[in-house]
C-alpha atoms as a PDB file:
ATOM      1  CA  UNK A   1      -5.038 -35.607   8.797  1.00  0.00           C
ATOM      2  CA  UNK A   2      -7.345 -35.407  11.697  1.00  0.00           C
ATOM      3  CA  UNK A   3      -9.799 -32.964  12.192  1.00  0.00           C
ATOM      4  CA  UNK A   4      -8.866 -32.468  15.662  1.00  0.00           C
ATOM      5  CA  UNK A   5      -5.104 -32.351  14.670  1.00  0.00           C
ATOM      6  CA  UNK A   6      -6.458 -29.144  11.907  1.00  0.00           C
ATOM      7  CA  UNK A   7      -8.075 -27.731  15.083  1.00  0.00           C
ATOM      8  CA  UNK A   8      -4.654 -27.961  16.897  1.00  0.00           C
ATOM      9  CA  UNK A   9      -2.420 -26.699  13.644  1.00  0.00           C
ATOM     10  CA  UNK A  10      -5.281 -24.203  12.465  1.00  0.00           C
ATOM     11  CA  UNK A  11      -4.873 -20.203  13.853  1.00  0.00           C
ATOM     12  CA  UNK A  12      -1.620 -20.453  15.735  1.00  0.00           C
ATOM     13  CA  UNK A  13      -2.387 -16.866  16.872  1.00  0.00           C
ATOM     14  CA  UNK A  14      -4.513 -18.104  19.236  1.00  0.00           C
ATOM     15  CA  UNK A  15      -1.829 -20.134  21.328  1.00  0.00           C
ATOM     16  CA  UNK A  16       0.241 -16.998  21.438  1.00  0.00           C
ATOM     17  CA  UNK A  17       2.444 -17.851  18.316  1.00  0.00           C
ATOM     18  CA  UNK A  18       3.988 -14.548  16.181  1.00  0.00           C
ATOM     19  CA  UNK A  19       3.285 -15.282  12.902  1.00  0.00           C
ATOM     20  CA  UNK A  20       4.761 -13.960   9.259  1.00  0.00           C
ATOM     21  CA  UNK A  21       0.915 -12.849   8.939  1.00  0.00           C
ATOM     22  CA  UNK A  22       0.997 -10.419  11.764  1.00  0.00           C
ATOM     23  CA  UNK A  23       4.915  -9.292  10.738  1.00  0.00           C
ATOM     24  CA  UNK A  24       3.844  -8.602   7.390  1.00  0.00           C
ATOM     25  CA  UNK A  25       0.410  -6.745   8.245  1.00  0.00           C
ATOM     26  CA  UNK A  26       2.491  -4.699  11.064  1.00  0.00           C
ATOM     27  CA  UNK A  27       5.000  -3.477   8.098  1.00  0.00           C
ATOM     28  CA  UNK A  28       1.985  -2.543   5.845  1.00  0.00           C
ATOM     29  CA  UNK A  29       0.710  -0.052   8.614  1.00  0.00           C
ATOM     30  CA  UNK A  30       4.007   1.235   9.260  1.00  0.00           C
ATOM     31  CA  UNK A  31       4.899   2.016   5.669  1.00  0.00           C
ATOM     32  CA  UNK A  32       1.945   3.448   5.452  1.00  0.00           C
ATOM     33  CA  UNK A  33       2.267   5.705   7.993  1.00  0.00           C
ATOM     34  CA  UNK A  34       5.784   6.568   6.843  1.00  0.00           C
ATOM     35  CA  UNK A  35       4.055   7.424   3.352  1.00  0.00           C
ATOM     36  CA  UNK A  36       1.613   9.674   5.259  1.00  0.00           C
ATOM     37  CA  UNK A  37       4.277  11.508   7.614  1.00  0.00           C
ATOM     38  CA  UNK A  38       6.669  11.669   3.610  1.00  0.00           C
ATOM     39  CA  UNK A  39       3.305  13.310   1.997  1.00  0.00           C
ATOM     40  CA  UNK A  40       2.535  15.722   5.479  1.00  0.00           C
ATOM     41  CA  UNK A  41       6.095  17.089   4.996  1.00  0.00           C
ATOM     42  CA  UNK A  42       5.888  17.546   1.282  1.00  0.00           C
ATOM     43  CA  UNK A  43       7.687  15.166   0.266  1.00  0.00           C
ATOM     44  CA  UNK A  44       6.026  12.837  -2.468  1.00  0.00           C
ATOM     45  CA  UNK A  45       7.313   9.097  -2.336  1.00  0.00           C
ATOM     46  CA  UNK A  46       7.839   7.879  -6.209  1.00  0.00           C
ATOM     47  CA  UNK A  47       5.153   5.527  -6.755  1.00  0.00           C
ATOM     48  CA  UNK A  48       5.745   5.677 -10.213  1.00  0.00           C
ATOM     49  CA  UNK A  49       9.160   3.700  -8.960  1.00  0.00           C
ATOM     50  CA  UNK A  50       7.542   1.043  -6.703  1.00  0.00           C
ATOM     51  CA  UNK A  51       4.288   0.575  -8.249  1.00  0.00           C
ATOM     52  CA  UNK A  52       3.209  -1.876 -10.651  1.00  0.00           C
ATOM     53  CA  UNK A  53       3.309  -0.925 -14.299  1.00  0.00           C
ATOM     54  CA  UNK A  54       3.666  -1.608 -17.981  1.00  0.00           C
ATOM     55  CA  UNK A  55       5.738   1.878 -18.130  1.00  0.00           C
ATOM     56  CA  UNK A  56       8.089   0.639 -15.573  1.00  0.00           C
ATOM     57  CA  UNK A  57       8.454  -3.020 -16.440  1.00  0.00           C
ATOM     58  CA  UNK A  58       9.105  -2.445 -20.449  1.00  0.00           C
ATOM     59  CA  UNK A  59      11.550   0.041 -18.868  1.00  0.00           C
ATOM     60  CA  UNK A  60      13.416  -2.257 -16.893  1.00  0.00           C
ATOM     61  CA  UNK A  61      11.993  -1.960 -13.628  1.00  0.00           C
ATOM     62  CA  UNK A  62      11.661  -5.584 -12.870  1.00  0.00           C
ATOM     63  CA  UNK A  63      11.573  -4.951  -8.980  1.00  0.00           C
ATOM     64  CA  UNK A  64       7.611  -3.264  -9.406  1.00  0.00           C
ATOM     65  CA  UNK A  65       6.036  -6.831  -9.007  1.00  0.00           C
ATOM     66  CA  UNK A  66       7.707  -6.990  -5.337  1.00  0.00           C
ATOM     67  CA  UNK A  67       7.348  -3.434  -4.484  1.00  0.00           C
ATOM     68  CA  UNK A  68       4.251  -2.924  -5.309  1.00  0.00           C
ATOM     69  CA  UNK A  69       2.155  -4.781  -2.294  1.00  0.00           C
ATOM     70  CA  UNK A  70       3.651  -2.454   0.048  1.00  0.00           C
ATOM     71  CA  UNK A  71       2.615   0.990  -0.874  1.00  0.00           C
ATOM     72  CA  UNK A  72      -1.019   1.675  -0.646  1.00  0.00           C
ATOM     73  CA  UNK A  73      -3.490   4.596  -2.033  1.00  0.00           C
ATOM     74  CA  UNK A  74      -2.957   7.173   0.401  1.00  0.00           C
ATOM     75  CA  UNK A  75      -6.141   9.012  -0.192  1.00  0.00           C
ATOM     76  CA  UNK A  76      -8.153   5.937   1.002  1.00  0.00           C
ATOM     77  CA  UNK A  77      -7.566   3.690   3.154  1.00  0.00           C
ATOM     78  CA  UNK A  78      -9.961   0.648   2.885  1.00  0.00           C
ATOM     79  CA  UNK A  79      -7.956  -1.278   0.503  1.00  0.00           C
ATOM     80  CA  UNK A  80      -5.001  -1.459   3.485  1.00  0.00           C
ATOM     81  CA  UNK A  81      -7.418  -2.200   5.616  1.00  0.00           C
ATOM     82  CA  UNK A  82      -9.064  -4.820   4.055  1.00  0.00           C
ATOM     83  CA  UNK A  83      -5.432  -6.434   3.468  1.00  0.00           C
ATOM     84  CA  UNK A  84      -4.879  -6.165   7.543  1.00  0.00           C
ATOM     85  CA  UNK A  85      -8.129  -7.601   8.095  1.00  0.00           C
ATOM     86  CA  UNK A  86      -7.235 -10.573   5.443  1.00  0.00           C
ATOM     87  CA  UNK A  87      -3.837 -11.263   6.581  1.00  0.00           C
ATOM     88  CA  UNK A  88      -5.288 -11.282  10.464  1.00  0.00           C
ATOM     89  CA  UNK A  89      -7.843 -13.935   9.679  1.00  0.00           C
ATOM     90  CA  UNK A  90      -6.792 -15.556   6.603  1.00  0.00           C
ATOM     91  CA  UNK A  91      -3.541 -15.140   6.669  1.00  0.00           C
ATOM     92  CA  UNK A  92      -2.641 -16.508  10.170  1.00  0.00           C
ATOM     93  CA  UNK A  93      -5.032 -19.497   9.776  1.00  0.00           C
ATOM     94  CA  UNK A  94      -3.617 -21.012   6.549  1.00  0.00           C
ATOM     95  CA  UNK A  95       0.265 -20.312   8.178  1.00  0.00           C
ATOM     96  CA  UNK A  96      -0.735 -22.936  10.603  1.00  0.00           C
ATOM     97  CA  UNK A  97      -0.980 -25.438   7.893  1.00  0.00           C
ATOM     98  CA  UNK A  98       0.929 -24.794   5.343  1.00  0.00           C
ATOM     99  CA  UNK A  99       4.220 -22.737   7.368  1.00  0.00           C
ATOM    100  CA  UNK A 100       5.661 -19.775   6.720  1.00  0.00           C
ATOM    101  CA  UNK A 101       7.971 -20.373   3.704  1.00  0.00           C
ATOM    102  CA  UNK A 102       4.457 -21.623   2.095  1.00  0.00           C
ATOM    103  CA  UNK A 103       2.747 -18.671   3.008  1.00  0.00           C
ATOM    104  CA  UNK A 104       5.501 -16.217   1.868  1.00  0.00           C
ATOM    105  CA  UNK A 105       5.648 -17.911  -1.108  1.00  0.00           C
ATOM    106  CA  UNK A 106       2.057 -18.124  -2.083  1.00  0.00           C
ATOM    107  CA  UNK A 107       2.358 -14.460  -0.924  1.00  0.00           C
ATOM    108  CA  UNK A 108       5.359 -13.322  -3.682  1.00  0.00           C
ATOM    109  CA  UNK A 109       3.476 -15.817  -6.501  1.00  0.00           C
ATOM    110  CA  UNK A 110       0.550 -14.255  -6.149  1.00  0.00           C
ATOM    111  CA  UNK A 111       1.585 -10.484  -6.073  1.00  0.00           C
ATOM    112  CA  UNK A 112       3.638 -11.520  -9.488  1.00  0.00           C
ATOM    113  CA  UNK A 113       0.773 -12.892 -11.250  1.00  0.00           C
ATOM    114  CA  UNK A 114      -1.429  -9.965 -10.429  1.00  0.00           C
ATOM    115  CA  UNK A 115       0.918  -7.368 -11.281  1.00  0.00           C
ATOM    116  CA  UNK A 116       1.389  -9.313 -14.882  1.00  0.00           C
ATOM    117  CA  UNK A 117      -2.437  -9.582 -15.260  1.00  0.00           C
ATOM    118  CA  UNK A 118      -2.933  -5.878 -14.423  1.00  0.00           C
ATOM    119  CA  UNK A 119      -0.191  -4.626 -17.016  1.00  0.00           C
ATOM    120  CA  UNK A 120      -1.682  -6.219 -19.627  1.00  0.00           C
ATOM    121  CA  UNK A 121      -5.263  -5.374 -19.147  1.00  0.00           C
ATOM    122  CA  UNK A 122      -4.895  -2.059 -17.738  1.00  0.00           C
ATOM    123  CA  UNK A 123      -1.330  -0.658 -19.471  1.00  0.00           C
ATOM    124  CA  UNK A 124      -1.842   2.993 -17.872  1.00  0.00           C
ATOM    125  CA  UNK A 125      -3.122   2.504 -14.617  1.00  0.00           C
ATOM    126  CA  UNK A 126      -0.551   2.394 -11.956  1.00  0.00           C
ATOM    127  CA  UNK A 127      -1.032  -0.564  -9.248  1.00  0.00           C
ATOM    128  CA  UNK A 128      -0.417  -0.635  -5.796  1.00  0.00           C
ATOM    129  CA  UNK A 129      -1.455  -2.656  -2.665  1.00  0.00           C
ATOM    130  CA  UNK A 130      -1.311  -6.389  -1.678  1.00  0.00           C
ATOM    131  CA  UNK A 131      -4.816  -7.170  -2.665  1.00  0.00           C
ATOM    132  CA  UNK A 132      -3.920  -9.919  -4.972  1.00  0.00           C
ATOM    133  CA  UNK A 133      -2.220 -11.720  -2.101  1.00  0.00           C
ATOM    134  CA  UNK A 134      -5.076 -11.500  -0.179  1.00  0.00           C
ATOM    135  CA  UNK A 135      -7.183 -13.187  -2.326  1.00  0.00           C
ATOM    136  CA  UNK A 136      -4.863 -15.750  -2.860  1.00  0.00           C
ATOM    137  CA  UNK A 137      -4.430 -16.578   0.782  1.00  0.00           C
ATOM    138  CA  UNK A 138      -8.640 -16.826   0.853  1.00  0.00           C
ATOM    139  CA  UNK A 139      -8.727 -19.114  -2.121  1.00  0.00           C
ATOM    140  CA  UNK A 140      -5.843 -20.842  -0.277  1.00  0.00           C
ATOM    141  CA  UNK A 141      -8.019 -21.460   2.802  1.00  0.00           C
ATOM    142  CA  UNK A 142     -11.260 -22.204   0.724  1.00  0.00           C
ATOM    143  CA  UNK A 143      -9.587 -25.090  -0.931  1.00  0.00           C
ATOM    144  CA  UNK A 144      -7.398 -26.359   2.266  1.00  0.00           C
ATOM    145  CA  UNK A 145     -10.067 -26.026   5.016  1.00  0.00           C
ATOM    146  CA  UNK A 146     -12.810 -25.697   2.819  1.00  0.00           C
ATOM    147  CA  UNK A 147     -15.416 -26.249   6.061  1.00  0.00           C
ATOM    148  CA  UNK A 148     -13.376 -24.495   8.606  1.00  0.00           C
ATOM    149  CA  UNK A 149     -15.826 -21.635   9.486  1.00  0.00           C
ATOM    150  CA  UNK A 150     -14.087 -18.067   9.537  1.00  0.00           C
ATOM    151  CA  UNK A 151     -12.278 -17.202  12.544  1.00  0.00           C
ATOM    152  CA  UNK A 152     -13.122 -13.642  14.170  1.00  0.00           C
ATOM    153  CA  UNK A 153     -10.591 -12.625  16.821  1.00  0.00           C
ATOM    154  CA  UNK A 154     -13.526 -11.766  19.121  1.00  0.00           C
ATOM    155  CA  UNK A 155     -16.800 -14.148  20.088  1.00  0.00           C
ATOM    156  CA  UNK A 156     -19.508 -14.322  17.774  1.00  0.00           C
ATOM    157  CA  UNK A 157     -22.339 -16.615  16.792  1.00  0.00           C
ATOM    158  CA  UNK A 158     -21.334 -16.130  13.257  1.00  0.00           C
ATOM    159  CA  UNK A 159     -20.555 -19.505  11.543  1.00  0.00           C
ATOM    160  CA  UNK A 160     -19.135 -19.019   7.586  1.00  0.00           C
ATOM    161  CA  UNK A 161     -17.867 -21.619   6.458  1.00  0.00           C
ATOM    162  CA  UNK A 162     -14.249 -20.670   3.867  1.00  0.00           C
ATOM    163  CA  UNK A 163     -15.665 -21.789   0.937  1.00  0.00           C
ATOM    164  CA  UNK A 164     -18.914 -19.582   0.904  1.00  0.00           C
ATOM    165  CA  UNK A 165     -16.472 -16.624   1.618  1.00  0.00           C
ATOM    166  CA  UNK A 166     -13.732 -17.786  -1.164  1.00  0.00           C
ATOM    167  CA  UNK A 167     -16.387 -18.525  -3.659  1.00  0.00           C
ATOM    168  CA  UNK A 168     -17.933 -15.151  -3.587  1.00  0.00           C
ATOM    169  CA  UNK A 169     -15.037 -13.243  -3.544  1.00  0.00           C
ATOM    170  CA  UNK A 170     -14.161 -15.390  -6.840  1.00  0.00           C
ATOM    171  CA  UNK A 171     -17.648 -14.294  -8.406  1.00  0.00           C
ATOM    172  CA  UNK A 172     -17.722 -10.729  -6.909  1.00  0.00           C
ATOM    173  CA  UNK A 173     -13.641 -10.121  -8.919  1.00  0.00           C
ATOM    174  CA  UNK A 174     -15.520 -12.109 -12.166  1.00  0.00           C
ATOM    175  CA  UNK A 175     -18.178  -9.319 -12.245  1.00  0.00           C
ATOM    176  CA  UNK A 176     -16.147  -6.983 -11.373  1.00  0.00           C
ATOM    177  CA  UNK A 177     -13.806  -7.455 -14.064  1.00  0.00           C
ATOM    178  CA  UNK A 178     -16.446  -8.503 -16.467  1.00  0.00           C
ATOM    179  CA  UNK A 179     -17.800  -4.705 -15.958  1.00  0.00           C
ATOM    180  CA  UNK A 180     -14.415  -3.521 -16.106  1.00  0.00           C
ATOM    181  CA  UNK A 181     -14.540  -1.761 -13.152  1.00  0.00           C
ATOM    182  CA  UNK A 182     -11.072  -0.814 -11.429  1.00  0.00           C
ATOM    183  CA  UNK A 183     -12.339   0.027  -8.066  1.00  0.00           C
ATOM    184  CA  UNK A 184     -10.073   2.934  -6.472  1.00  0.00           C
ATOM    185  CA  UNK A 185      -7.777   4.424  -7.767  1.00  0.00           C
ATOM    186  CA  UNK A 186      -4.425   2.006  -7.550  1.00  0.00           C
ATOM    187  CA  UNK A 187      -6.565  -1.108  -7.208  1.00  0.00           C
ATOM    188  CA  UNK A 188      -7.294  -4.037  -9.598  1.00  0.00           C
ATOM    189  CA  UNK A 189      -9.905  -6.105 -10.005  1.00  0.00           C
ATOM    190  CA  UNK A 190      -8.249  -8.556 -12.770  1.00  0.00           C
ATOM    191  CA  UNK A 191      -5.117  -8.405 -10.740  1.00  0.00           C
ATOM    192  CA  UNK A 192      -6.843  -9.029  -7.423  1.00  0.00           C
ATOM    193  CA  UNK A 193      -8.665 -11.891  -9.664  1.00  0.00           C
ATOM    194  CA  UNK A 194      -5.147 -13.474 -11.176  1.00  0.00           C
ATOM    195  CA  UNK A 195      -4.206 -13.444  -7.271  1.00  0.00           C
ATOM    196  CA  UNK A 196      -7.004 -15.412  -5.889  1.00  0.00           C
ATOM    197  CA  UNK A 197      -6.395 -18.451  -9.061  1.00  0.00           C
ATOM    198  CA  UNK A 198      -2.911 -18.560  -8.347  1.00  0.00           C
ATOM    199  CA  UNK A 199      -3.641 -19.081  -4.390  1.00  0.00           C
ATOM    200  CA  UNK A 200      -6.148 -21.971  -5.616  1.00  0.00           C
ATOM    201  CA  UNK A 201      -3.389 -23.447  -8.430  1.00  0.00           C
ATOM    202  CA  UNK A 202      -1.046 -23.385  -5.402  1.00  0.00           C
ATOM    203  CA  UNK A 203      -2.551 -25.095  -2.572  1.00  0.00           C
ATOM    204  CA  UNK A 204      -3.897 -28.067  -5.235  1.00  0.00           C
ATOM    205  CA  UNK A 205       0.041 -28.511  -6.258  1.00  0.00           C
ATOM    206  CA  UNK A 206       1.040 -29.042  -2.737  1.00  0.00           C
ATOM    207  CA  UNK A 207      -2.046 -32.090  -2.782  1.00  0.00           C
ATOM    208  CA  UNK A 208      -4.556 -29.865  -1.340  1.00  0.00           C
ATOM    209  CA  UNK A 209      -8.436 -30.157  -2.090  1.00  0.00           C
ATOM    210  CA  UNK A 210     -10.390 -32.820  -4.101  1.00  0.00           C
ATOM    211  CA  UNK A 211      -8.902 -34.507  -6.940  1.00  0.00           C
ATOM    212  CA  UNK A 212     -10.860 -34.117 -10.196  1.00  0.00           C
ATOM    213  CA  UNK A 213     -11.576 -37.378 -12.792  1.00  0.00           C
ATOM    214  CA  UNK A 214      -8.599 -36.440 -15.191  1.00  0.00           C
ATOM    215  CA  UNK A 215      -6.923 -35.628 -12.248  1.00  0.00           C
ATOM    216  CA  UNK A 216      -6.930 -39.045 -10.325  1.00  0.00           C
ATOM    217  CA  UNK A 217      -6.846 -41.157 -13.686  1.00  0.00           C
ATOM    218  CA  UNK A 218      -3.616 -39.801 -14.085  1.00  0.00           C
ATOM    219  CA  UNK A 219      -2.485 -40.606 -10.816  1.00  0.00           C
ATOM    220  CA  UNK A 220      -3.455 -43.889 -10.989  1.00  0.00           C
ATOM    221  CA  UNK A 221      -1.889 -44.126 -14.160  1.00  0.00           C
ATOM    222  CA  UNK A 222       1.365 -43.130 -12.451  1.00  0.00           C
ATOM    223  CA  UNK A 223       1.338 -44.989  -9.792  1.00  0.00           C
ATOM    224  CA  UNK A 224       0.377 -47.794 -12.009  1.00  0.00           C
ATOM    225  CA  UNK A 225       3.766 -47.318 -14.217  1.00  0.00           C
ATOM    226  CA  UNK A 226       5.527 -46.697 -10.856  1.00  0.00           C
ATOM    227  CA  UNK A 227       4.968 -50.428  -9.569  1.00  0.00           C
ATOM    228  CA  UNK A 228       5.382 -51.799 -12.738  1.00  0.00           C
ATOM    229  CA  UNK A 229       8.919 -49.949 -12.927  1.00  0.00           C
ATOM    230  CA  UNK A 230       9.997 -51.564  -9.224  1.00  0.00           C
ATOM    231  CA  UNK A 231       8.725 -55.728 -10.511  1.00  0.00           C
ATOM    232  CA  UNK A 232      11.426 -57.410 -11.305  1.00  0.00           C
ATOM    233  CA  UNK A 233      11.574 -58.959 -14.507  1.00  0.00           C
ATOM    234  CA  UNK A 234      10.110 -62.493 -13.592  1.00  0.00           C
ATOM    235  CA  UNK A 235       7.306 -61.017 -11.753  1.00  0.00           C
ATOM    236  CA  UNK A 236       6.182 -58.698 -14.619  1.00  0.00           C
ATOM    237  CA  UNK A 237       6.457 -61.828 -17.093  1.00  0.00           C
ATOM    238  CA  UNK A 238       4.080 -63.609 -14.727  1.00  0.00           C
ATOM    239  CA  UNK A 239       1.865 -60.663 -13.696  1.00  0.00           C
ATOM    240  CA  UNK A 240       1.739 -59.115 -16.615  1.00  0.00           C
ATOM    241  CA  UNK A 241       3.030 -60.909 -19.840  1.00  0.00           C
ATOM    242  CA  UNK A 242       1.559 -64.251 -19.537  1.00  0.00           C
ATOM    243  CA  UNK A 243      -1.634 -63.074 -19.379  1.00  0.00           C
ATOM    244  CA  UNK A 244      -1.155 -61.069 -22.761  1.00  0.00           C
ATOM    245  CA  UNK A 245       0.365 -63.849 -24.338  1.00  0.00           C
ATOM    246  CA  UNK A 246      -2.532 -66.404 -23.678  1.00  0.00           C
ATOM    247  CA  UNK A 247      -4.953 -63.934 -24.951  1.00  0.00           C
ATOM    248  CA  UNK A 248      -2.981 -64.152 -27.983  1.00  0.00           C
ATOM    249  CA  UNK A 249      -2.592 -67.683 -28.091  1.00  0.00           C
ATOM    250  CA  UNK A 250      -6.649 -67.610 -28.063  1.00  0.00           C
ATOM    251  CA  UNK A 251      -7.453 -64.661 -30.126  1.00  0.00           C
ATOM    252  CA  UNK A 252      -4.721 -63.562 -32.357  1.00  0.00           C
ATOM    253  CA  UNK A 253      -1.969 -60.733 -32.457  1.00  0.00           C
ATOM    254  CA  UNK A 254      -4.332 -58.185 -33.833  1.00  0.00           C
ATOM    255  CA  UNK A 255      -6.927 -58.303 -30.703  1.00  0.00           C
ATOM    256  CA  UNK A 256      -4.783 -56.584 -28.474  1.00  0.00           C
ATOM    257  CA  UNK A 257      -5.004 -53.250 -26.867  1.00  0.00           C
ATOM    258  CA  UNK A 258      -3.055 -50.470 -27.107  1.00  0.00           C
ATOM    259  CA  UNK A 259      -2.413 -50.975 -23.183  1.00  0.00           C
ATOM    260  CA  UNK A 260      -1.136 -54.840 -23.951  1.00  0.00           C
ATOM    261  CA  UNK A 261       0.825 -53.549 -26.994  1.00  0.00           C
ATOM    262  CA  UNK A 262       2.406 -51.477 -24.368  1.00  0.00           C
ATOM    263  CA  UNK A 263       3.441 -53.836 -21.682  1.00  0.00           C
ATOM    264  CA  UNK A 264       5.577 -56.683 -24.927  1.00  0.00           C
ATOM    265  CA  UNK A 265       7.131 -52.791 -25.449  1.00  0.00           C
ATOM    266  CA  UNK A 266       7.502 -53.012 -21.821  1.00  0.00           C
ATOM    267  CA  UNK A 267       8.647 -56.433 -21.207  1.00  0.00           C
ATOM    268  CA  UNK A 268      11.598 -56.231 -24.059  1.00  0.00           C
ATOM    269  CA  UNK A 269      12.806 -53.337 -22.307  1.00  0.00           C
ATOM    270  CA  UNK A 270      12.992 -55.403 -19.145  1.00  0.00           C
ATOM    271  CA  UNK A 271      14.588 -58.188 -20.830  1.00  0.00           C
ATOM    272  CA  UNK A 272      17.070 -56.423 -23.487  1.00  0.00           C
ATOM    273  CA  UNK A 273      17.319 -53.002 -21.549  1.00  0.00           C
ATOM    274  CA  UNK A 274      16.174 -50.854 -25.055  1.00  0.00           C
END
């Protein structure tokens, strides 16, 4: 892909587009501000119910890991903020390359893994808040558009680059939860830490980011076993075969390779079809 063709797909917000980001940070603020107006009138809302626990999940309340992201602290704010803020910038950006279902689903993945890594680090804390999704959608955008400098919905001079941002978010959740430090009150920093790997494992399944050396021998490999799959059989004996079977004429059965060994296996398949 072009860079000019990222430019075009990258940030849909700016050409006026609604986006699942925007949607989803639109409901956060307005259940919020439902949960305020609930707690003004007296009447608690049962986080104990929708929030992320080991409690409720060994109790059969398997709906907490999709509950949970909604409902945040209500005696402080910055964690919904900071989840606006993400969504806004983060969010909207990656939805122009990967599409909404992507984004959703990177969204729900994320939330699950975090809720399972916070239940079994922390069993009594209850969770709430879509911070792990957040940090999945910035490892997301560090790995996709790793040079793609951070888009600020007003002008500024300010150049950072996604993978300087995604990179120290990764080390600031590693100390964080190497300190064992659980931030406010509902938050998570081994939950918001499981997020942000499973945005990373996600965007690297869908062929995202640079192939490592295990990685691309085992491509090759595959695509290797792929085109020998498609020869027909008298191509394969005189691509592959003959060769083999000089090399034994000249040296003997026992100086072949494992990977020679492999292609007679190959070749009486072809021939006898077992």
């Amino acid at each position: 892909m072009k860079w000019t063709q990222i430019q075009f797909l990258a940030a849909p917000w700016r050409r006026g587009h609604p986006t699942v980001a925007t949607c989803t940070a639109l409901l956060l603020v307005a259940v919020y501000s439902a949960e305020l107006l609930l707690s003004a009138a007296g009447v608690n809302c049962p986080e104990y119910l929708l929030g992320a626990s080991r409690w409720g999940l060994l109790n059969g309340m398997l709906w907490q890991p999709f509950t949970y992201p909604l409902l945040h602290d209500l005696h402080n704010p910055w964690p919904l903020l900071l989840v606006v803020v993400g969504l806004m910038l983060a969010g909207r950006e990656l939805e122009g390359i990967l599409g909404a279902r992507h984004v959703f689903g990177l969204g729900i993945a994320a939330s699950t893994s975090g809720a399972i890594a916070h239940v079994i680090v922390s069993p009594a804390q209850l969770l709430l808040g879509a911070q792990p999704a957040i940090c999945a959608l910035v490892l997301a955008c560090t790995t996709t558009l790793p040079e793609w400098p951070l888009c600020f919905p007003v002008r500024t001079r300010l150049q950072v680059p996604y993978k300087y941002v995604g990179w120290a978010l990764v080390l600031l959740l590693a100390i964080l939860c190497w300190r064992e430090h659980t931030g406010a009150t509902h938050t998570s920093a081994p939950a918001s830490l499981a997020g942000a790997l499973t945005g990373w494992v996600y965007v690297r399944y869908l062929g995202f980011g640079s192939p490592w050396r295990l990685e691309r021998r085992w491509r090759e490999r595959r695509n290797r076993d792929l085109r020998l799959e498609r020869m027909s059989c008298d191509q394969f004996i005189r691509e592959q075969v003959d060769p083999v079977l000089e090399k034994i004429r000249r040296e003997g059965l026992k100086s072949l390779t494992r990977a020679e060994q492999a292609i007679l296996r190959r070749a009486r398949q072809k021939l006898f079809g077992k």
